[in-house]
N, C-alpha and C. Protein backbone atom coordinates (compact mmCIF):
# COMPACT_ATOMS: atom_id res chain seq x y z
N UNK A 1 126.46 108.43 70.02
CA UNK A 1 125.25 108.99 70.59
C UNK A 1 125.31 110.50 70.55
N UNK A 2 124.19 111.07 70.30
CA UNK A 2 124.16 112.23 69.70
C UNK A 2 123.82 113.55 71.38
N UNK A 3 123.95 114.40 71.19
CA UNK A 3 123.32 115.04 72.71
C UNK A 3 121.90 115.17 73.05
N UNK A 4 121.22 115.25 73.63
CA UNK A 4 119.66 115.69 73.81
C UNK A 4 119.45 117.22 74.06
N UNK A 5 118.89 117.93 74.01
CA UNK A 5 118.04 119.06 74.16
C UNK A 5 117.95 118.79 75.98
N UNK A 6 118.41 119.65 76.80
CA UNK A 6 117.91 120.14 77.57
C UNK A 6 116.62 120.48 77.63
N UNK A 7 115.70 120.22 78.23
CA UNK A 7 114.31 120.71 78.99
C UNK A 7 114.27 120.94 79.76
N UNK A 8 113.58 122.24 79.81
CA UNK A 8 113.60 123.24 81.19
C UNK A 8 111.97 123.37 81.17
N UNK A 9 111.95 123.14 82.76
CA UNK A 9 110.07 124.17 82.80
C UNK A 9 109.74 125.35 83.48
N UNK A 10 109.47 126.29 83.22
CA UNK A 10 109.60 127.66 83.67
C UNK A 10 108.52 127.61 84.60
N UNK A 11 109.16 127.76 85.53
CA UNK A 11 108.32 127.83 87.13
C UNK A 11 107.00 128.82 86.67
N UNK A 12 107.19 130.02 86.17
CA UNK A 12 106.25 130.80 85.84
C UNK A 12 104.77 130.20 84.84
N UNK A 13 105.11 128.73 84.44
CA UNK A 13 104.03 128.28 83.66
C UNK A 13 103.58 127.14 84.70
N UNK A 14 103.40 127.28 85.84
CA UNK A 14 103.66 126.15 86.76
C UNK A 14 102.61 126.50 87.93
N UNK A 15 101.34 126.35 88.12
CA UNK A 15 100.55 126.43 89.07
C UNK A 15 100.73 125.08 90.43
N UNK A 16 100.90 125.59 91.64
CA UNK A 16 100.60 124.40 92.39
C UNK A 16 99.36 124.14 93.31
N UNK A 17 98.80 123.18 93.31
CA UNK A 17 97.56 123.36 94.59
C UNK A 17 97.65 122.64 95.55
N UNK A 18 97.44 123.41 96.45
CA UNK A 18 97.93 122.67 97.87
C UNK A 18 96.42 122.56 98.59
N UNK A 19 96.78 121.88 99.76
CA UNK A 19 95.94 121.34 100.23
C UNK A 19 95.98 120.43 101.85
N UNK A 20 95.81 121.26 103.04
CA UNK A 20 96.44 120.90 104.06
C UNK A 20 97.40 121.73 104.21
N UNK A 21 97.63 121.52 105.59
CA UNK A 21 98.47 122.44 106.99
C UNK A 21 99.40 121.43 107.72
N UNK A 22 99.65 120.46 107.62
CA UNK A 22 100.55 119.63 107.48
C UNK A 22 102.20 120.46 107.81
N UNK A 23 103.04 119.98 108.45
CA UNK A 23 104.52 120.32 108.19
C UNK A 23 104.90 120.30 107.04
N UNK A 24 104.57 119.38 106.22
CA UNK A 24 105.38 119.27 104.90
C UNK A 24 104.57 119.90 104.14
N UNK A 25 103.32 120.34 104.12
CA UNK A 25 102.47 121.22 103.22
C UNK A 25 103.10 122.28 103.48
N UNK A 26 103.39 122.99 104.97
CA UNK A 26 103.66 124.15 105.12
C UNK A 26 105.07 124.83 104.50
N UNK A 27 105.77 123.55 104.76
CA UNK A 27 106.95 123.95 103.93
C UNK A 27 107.20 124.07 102.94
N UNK A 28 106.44 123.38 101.94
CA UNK A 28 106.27 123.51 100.61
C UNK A 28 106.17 124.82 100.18
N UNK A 29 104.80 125.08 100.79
CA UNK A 29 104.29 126.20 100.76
C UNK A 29 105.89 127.43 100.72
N UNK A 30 106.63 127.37 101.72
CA UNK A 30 107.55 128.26 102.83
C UNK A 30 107.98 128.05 100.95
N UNK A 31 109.06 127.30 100.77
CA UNK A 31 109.60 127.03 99.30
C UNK A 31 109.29 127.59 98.21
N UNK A 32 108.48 127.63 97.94
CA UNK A 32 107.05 128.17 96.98
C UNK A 32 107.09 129.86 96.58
N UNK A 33 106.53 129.93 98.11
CA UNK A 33 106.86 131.80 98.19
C UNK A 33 107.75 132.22 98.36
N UNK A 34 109.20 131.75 98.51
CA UNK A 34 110.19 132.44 98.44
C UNK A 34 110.99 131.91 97.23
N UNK A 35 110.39 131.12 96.41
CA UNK A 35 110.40 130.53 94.86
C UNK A 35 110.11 132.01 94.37
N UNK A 36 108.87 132.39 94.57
CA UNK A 36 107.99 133.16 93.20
C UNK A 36 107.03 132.17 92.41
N UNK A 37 107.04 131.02 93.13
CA UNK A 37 106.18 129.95 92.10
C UNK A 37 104.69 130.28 92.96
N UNK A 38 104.02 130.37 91.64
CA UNK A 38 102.32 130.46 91.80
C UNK A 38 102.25 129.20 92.29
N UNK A 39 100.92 129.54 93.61
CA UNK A 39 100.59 128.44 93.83
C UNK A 39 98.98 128.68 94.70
N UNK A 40 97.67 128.25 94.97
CA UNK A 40 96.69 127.74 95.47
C UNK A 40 96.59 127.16 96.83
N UNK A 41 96.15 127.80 97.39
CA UNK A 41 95.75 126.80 98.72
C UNK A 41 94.42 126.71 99.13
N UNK A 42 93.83 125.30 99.01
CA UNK A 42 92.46 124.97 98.93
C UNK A 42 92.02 125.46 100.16
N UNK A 43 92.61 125.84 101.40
CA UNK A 43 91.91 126.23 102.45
C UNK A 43 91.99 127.53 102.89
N UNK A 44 92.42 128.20 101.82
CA UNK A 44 92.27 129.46 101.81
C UNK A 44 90.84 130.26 100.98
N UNK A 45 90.86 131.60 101.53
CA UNK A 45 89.49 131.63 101.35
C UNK A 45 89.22 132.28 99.64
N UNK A 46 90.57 132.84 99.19
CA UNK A 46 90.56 132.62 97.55
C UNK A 46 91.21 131.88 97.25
N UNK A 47 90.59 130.37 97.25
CA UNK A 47 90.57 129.20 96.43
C UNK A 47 90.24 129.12 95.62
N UNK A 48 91.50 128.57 94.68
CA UNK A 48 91.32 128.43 92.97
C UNK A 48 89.39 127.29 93.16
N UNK A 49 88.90 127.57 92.08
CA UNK A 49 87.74 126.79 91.72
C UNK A 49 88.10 126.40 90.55
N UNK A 50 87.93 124.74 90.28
CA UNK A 50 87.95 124.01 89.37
C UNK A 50 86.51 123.80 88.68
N UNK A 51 86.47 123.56 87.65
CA UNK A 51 85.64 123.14 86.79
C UNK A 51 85.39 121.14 86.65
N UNK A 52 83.99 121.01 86.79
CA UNK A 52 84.46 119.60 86.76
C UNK A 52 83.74 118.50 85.79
C-alpha cells in the first residue's frame, strides 16, 4: 500500500455561519475568534446575506 497525500484545509478559505446564542454557539464562536477563522453571525446586525 502506497501513502496518501495529506489534505489540509486552510482555515483562511473557510467561512462559518452561525446562528444562535446558545452555550455551544457561543463557544464556538469564543474558538473561532481566537482561531482567526472567518465567521458570520446571523444575529448580528452585519449579517452575511445569502442569495437564494
Amino acid at each position: 500500500m502506497g501513502l496518501k497525500a495529506k489534505k489540509t484545509i486552510n482555515p483562511s478559505h473557510l467561512i462559518f455561519l452561525l446562528g444562535g446564542h446558545d452555550l455551544e454557539m457561543v463557544e464556538i464562536r469564543n474558538i473561532l475568534e481566537y482561531k482567526g477563522v472567518s465567521f458570520h453571525d446571523n444575529n448580528k446586525s452585519n449579517n452575511l446575506k445569502l442569495n437564494k
